[in-house]
Protein backbone atom coordinates (compact mmCIF):
# COMPACT_ATOMS: atom_id res chain seq x y z
CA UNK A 1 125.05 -64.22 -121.07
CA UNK A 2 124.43 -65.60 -117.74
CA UNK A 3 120.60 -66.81 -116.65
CA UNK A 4 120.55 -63.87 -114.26
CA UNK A 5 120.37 -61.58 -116.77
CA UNK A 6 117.50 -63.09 -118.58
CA UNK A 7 115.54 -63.18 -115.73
CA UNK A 8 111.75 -61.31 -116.45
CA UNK A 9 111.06 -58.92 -114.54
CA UNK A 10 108.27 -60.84 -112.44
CA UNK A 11 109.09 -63.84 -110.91
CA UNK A 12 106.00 -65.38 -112.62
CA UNK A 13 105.32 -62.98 -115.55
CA UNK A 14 101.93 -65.09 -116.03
CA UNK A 15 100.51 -63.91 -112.67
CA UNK A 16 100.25 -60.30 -111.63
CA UNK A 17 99.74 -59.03 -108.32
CA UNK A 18 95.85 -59.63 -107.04
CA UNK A 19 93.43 -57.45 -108.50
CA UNK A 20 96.48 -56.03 -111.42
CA UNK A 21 96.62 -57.59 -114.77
CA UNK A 22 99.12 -57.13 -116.55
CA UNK A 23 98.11 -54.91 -119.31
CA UNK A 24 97.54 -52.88 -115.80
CA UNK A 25 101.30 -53.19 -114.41
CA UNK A 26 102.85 -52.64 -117.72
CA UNK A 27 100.89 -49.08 -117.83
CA UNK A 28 101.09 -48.00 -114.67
CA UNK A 29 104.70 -49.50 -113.06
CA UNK A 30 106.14 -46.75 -115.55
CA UNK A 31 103.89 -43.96 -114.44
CA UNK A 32 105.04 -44.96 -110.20
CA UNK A 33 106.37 -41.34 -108.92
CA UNK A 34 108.40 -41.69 -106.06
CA UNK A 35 108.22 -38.88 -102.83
CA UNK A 36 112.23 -38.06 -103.78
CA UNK A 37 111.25 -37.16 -106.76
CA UNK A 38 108.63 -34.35 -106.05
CA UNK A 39 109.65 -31.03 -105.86
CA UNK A 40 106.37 -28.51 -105.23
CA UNK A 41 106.20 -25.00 -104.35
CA UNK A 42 103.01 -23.02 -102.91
CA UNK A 43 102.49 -22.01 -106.19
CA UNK A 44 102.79 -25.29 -108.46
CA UNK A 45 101.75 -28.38 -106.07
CA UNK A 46 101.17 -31.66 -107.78
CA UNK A 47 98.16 -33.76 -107.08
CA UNK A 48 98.84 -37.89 -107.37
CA UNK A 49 99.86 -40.76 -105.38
CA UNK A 50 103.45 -41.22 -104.65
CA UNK A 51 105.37 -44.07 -103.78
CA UNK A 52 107.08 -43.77 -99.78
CA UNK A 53 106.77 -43.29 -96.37
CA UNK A 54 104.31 -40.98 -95.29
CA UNK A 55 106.97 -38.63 -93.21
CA UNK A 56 108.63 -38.18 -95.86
CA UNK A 57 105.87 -37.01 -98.45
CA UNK A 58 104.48 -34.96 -95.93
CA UNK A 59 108.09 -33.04 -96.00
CA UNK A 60 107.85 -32.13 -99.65
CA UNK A 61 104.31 -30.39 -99.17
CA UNK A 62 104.62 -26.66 -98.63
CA UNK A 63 103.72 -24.27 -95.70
CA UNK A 64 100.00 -23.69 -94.94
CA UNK A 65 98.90 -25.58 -98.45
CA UNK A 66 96.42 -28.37 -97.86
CA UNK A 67 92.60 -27.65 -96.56
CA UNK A 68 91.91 -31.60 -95.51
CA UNK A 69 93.54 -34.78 -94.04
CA UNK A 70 91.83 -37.91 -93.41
CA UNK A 71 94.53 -40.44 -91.98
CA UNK A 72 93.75 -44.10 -91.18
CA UNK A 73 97.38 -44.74 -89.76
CA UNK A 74 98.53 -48.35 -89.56
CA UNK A 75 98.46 -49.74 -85.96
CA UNK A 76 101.35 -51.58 -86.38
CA UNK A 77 104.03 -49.90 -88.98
CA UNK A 78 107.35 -51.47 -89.87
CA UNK A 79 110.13 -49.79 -88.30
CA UNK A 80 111.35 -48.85 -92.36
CA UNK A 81 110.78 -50.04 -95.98
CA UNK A 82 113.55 -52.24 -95.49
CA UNK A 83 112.18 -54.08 -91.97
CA UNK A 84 108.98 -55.03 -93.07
CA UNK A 85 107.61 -58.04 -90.36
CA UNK A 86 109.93 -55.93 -87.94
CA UNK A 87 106.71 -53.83 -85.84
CA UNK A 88 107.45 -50.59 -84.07
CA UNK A 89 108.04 -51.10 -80.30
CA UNK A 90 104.56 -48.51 -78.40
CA UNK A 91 107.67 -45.81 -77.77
CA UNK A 92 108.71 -45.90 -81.22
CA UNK A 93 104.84 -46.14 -82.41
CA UNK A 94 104.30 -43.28 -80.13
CA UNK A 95 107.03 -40.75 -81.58
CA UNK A 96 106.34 -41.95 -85.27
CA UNK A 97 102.97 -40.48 -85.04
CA UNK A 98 104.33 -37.53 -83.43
CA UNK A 99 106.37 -36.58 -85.95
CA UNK A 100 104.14 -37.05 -88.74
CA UNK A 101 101.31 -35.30 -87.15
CA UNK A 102 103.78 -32.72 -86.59
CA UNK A 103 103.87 -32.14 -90.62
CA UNK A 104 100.55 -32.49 -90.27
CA UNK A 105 100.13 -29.38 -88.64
CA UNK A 106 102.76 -27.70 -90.90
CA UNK A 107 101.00 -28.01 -93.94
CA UNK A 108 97.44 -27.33 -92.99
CA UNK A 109 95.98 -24.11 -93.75
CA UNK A 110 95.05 -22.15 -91.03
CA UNK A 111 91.29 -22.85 -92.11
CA UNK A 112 91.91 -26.34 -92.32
CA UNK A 113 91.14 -29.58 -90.60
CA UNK A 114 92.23 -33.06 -90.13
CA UNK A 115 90.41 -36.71 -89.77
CA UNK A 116 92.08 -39.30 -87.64
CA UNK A 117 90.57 -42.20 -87.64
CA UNK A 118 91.12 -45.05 -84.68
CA UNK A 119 90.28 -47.87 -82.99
CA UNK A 120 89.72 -47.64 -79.80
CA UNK A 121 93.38 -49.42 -78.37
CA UNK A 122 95.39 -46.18 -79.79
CA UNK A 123 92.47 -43.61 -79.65
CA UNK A 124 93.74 -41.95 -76.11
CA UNK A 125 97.08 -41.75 -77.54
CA UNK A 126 95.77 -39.72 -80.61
CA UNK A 127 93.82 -37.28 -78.39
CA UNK A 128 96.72 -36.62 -76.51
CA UNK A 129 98.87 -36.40 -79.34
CA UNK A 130 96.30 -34.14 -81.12
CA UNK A 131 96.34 -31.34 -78.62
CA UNK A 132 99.74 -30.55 -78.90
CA UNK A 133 99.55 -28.94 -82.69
CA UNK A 134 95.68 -28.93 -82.83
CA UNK A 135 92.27 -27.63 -81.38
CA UNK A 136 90.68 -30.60 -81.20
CA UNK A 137 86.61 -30.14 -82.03
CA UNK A 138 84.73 -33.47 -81.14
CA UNK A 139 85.57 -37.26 -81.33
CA UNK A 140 83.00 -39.00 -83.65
CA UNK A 141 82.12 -42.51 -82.79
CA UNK A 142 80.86 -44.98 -86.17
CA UNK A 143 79.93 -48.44 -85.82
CA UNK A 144 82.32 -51.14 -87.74
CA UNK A 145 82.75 -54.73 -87.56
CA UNK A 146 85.22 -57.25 -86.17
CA UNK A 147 87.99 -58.36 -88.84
CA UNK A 148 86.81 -62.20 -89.52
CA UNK A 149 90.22 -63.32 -88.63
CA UNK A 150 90.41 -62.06 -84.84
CA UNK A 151 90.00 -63.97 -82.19
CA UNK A 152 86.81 -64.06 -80.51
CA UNK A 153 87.15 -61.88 -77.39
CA UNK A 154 86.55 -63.05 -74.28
CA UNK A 155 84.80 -60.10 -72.75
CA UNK A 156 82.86 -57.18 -74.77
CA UNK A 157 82.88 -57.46 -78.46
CA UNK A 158 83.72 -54.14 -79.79
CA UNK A 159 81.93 -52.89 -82.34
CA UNK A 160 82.85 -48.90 -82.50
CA UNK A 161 85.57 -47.06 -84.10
CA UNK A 162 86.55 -43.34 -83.44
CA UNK A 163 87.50 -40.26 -85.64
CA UNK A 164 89.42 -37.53 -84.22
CA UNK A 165 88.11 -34.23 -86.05
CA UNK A 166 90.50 -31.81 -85.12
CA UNK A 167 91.49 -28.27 -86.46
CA UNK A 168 94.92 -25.96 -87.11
CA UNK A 169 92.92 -22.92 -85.85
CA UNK A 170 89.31 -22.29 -84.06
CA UNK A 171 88.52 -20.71 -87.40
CA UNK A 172 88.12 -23.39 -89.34
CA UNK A 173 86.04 -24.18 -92.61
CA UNK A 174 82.66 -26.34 -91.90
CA UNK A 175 79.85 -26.99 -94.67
CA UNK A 176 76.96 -27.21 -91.55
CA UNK A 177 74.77 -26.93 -94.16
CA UNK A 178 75.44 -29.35 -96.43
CA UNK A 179 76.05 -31.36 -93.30
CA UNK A 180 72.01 -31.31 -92.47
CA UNK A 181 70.93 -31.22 -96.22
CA UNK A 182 70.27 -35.16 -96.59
CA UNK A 183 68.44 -34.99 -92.69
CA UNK A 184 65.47 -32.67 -94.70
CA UNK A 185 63.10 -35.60 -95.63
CA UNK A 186 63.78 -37.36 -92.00
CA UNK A 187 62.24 -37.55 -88.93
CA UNK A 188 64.35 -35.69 -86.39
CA UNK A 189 65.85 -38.63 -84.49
CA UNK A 190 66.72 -40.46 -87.53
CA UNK A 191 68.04 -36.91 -88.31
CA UNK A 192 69.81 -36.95 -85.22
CA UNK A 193 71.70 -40.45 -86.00
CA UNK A 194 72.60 -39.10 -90.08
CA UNK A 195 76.13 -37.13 -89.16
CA UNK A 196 74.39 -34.33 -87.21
CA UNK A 197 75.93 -34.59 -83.91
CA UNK A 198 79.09 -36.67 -83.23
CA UNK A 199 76.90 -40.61 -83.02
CA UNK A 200 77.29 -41.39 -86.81
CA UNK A 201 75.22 -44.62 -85.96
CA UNK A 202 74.01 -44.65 -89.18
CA UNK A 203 77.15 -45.84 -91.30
CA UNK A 204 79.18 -49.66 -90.61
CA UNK A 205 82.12 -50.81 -91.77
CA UNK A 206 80.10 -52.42 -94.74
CA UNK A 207 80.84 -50.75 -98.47
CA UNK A 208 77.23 -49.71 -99.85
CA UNK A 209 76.63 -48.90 -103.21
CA UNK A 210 78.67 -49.61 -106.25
CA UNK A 211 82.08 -49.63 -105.64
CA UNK A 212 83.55 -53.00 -104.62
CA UNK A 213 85.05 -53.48 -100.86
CA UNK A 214 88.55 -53.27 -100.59
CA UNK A 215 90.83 -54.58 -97.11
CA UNK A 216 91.23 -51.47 -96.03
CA UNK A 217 88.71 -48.99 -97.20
CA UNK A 218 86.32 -47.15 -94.85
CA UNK A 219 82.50 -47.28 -95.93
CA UNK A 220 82.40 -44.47 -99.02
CA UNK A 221 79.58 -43.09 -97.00
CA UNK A 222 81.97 -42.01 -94.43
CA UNK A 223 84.48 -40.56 -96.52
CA UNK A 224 81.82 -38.41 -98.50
CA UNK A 225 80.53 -37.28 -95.17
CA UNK A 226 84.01 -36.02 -93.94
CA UNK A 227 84.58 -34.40 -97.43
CA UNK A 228 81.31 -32.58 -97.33
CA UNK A 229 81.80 -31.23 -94.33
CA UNK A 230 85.27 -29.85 -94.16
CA UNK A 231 86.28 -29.39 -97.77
CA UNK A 232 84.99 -27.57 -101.39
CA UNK A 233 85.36 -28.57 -104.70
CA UNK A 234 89.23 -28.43 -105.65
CA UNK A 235 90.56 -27.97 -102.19
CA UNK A 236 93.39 -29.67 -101.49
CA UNK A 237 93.11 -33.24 -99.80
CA UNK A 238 95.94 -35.59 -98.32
CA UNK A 239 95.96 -38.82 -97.15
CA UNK A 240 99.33 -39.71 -96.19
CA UNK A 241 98.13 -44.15 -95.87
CA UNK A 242 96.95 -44.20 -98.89
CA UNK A 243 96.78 -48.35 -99.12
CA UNK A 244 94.71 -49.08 -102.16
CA UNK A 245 93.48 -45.47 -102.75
CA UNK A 246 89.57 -46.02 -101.29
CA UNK A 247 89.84 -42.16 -100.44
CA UNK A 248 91.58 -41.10 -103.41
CA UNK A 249 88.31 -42.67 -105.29
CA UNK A 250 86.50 -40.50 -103.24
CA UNK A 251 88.21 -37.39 -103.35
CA UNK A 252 88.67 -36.85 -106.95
CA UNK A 253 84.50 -38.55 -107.28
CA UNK A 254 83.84 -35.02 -105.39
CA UNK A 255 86.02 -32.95 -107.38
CA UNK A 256 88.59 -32.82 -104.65
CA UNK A 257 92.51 -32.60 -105.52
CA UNK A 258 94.44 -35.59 -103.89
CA UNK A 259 97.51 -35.89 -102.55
CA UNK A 260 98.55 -40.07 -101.17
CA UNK A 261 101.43 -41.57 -100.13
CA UNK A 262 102.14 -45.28 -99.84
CA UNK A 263 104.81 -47.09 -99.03
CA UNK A 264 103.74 -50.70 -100.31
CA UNK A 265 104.26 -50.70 -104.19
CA UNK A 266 101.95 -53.36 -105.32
CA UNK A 267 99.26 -50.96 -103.11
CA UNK A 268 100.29 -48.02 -104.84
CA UNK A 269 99.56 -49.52 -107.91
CA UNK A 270 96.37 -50.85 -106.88
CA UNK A 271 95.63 -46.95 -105.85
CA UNK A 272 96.70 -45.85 -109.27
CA UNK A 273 94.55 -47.89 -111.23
CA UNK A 274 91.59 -46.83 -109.19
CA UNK A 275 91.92 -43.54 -109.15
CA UNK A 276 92.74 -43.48 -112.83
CA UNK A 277 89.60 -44.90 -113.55
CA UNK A 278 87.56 -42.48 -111.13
């Protein structure tokens, strides 16, 4: 028998990928599902994360299904699974997010909503992009903070982010109430700055609380704040970058049912094993 046969099925079967074990791979690289696999119907729709491109999941959703989507779209994609360190060209960025805000659309309710959130380099493309296949309600600004490994500008540091909340219909489901519950025991400007109105000065790109900060997760605050406000318990929740599942957490913490897609396997399973042990 040749060596290549015998070779194990890591390259180094005494180091897993960071953050997996390998009690954790060998449980869940068996359970990966993978988007040509699912077949759902409006009646039987199957919550999970799946491995592939988010176009492509968002194809296999049906018709008017899903109350809630809260995307945090790469700024700088691959061109396919199979260029990865090959970046979209700003045309080919441009019509990528067309088409999968397209589905998008498709697969909202007419009740529902959808969460973009931006930097500011690509925000004016998303508002533009949004108003083809959406009302678009407000832009939300949050504070976050510079990635360590940027360069130090040479102008105005940037410390703002925006989310695009925008809607399938102008009848659209929002909690205002539960919205303004946690303002109660404030004073009214520090009322003003909790999620109120569109200045959600209140929450940085720093994880508070218990769970652990992950490259890539928005602050849980955020998340729950989003969730309150445009979704009930069970609804239906997609988030078609799912990266290492810090929404999926989230989601099914508030009784939510989660859709993800993720393209990145060793993400995926990241995602899984959170979410598993939500």
């Amino acid at each position: 028998m040749s060596i290549e046969q015998n070779e194990p099925l890591f390259t180094n079967p005494l180091e897993a990928v960071r953050g997996l074990t390998i009690n954790d791979l060998n449980k869940y690289l068996p359970a990966v599902q993978k988007v040509e696999d699912i077949s759902m119907t409006a009646d039987q729709i199957k919550d999970g994360v799946f491995l592939g491109l988010c176009l492509d999941g968002l194809k296999k959703i049906p018709d008017s299904s899903i109350d809630l989507i809260i995307a945090d779209p790469p700024e700088s994609p691959w061109r396919s699974i199979n260029q990865r360190g090959n970046p979209m060209t700003i045309q080919e960025y441009f019509q990528w997010n067309e088409n999968w805000l397209k589905e998008s659309a498709r697969i909202l309710k007419p009740t529902g909503a959808i969460y973009l959130i931006s930097g500011w380099r690509f925000s004016g493309m998303y508002h533009s992009l949004l108003n083809t296949d959406f009302h678009i309600q407000t832009r939300i600004t949050w504070r976050n903070s510079t990635p360590k490994d940027q360069p130090k500008p040479l102008t105005w540091i940037n410390r703002t982010s925006d989310i695009w909340f925008a809607t399938k219909s102008n009848e659209f489901m929002f909690n205002q109430e539960a919205v303004t519950e946690g303002s109660n025991q404030m004073n009214p400007e520090s009322a003003i700055e909790m999620g109120v109105t569109n200045l959600w000065s209140d929450i940085m790109d720093i994880q508070v609380g218990s769970t652990v900060k992950i490259e890539g997760d928005k602050p849980e605050q955020l998340i729950q704040r989003i969730l309150t406000a445009s979704s009930f318990k069970l609804n239906w929740v997609v988030d078609p970058f799912t990266r290492s599942g810090g929404i999926g957490v989230i989601a099914k913490k508030m009784g939510r049912r989660f859709i993800g897609f993720e393209s990145d396997q060793d993400q995926l399973l990241m995602a899984m094993k959170r979410i598993d042990k939500e």
